[in-house]
Protein backbone atom coordinates (compact mmCIF):
# COMPACT_ATOMS: atom_id res chain seq x y z
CA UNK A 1 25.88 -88.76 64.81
CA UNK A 2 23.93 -85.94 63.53
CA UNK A 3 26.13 -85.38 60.68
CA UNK A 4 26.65 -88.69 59.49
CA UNK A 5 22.72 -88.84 59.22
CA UNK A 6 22.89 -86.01 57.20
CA UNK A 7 25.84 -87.40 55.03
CA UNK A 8 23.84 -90.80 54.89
CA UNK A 9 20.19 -88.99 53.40
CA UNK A 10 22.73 -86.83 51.02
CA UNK A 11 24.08 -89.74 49.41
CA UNK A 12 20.43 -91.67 48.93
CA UNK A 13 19.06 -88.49 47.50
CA UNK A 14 22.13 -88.53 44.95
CA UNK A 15 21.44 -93.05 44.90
CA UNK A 16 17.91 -92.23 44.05
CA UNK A 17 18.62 -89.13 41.58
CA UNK A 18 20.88 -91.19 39.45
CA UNK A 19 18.77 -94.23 39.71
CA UNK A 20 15.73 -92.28 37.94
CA UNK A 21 15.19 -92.91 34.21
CA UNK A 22 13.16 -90.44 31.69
CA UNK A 23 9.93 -92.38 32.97
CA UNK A 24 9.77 -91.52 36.39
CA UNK A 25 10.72 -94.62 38.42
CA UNK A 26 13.79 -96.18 39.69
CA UNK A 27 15.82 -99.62 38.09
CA UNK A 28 13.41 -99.60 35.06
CA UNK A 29 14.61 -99.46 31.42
CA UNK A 30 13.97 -95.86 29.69
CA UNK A 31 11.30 -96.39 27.80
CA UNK A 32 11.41 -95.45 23.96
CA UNK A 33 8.05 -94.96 21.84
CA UNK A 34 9.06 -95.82 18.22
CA UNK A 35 6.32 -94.70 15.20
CA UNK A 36 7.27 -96.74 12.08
CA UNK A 37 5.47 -97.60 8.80
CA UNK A 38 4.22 -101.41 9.38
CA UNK A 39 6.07 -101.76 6.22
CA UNK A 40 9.70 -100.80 7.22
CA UNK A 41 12.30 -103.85 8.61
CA UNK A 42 15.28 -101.35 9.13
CA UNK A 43 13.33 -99.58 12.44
CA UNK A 44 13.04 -102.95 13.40
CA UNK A 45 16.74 -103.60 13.74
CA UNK A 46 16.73 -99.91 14.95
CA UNK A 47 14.23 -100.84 17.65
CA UNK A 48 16.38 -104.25 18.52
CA UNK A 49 19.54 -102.11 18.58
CA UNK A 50 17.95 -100.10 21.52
CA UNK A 51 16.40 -102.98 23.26
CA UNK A 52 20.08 -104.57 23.26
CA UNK A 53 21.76 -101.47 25.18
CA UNK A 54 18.75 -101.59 27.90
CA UNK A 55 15.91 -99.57 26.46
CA UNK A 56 12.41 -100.50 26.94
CA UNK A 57 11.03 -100.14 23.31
CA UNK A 58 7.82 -99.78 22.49
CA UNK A 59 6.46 -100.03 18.62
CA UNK A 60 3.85 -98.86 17.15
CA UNK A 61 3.37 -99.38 13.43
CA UNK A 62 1.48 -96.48 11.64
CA UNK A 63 0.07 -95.54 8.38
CA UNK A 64 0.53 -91.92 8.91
CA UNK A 65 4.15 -90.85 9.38
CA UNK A 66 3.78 -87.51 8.13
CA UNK A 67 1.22 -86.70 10.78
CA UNK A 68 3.96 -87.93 13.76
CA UNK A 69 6.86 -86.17 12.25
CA UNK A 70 4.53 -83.11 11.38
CA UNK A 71 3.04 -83.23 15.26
CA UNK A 72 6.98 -83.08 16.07
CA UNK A 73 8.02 -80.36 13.75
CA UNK A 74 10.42 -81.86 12.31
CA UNK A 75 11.46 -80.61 8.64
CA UNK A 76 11.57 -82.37 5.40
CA UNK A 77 14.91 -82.03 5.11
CA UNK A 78 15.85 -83.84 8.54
CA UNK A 79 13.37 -86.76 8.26
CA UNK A 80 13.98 -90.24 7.89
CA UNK A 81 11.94 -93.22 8.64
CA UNK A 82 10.83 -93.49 11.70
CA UNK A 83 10.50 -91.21 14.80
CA UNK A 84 11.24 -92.17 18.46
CA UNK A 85 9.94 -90.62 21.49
CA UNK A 86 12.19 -90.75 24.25
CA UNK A 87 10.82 -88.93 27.50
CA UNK A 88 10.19 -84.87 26.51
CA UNK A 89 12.62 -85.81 23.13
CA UNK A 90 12.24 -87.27 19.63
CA UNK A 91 14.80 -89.10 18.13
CA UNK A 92 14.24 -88.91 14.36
CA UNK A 93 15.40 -92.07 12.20
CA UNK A 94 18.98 -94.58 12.39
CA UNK A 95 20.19 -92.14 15.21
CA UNK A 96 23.63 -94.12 17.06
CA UNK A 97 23.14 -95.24 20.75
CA UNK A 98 25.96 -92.73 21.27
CA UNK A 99 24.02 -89.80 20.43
CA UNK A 100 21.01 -90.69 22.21
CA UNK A 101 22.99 -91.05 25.49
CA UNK A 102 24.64 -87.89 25.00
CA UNK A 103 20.77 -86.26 24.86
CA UNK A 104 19.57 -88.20 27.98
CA UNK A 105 22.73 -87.27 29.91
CA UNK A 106 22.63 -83.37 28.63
CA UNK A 107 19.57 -82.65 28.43
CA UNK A 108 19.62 -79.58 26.56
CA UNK A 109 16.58 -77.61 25.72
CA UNK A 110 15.84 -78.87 22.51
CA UNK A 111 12.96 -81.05 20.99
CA UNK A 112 15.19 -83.65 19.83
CA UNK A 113 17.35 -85.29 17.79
CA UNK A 114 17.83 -86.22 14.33
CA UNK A 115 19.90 -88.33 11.81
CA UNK A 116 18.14 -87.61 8.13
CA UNK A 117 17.49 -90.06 6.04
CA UNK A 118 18.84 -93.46 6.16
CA UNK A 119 22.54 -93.87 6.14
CA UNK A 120 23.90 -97.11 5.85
CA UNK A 121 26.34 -98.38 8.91
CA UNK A 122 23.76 -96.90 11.56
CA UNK A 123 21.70 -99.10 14.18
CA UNK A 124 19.30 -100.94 11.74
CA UNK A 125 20.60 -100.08 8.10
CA UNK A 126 23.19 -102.98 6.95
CA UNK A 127 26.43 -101.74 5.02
CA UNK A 128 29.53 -100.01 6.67
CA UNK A 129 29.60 -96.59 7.72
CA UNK A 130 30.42 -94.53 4.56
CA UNK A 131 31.60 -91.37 6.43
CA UNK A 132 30.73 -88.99 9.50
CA UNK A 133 27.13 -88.92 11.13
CA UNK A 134 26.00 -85.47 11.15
CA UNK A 135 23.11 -85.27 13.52
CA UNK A 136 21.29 -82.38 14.61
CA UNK A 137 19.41 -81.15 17.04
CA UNK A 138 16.02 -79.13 16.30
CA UNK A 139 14.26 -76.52 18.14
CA UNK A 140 10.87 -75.17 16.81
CA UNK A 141 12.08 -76.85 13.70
CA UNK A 142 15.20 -75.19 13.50
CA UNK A 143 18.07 -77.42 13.36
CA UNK A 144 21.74 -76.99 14.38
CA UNK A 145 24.80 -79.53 14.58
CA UNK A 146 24.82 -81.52 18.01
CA UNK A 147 27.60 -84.19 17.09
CA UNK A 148 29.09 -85.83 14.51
CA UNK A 149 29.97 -89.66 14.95
């Protein structure tokens, strides 16, 4: 009896564990902040993209871009249009569902993710993919390869 009760708290520990999103609580959506220009459609269809594989998204147009992605340190060279906060990540620009689930599930200790600029065939920009996805993670603004889709 004893060790059935202990088998029966190990697996609700594990039920509860894996239940837990990047915000904390258990069965909610993982909540994304997204920082766009009020200008820009394509984060929109970036932001719907997310909202269609379960994310909670939350938008919030800016005039001041530079300041998020400078706040992030994230380079010139490995910007793009919009910047998404994702628990302790960002997740710079058109960046595929693929590559965010891959961060979420890893967790490696990095700032975040990013796709620069705006390649077409990605989660918001229309056109076909044109070739391979190089995105990269950054630390302290440093950026190395973490996948290429």
């Amino acid at each position: 009896m004893r060790r059935h009760l202990l088998v029966m708290s190990a697996l609700l520990a594990l039920l509860f564990i894996v239940g837990c999103t990047t915000n904390g609580s258990t069965g909610d959506a993982i909540v994304v902040t997204m920082y766009k220009s009020p200008n820009c459609g394509c984060c929109t269809g970036h932001a719907a993209a997310l909202k269609q594989d379960g994310y909670t998204v939350n938008v919030l147009p800016t005039k001041n871009m530079q300041m998020i992605k400078e706040q992030q340190n994230i380079p010139s060279n490995m910007q793009s249009c919009h910047t998404s906060l994702i628990g302790d990540y960002f997740v710079e620009g058109h960046v595929p569902l693929e590559a965010i689930e891959k961060l979420l599930t890893e967790q490696p200790d990095i700032d975040g993710i990013a796709l620069p600029r705006m390649p077409t065939g990605t989660p918001g920009m229309p056109g076909s993919k044109k070739g391979p996805y190089v995105i990269y993670t950054l630390k302290d603004g440093q950026p190395s390869e973490f996948m290429v889709i």
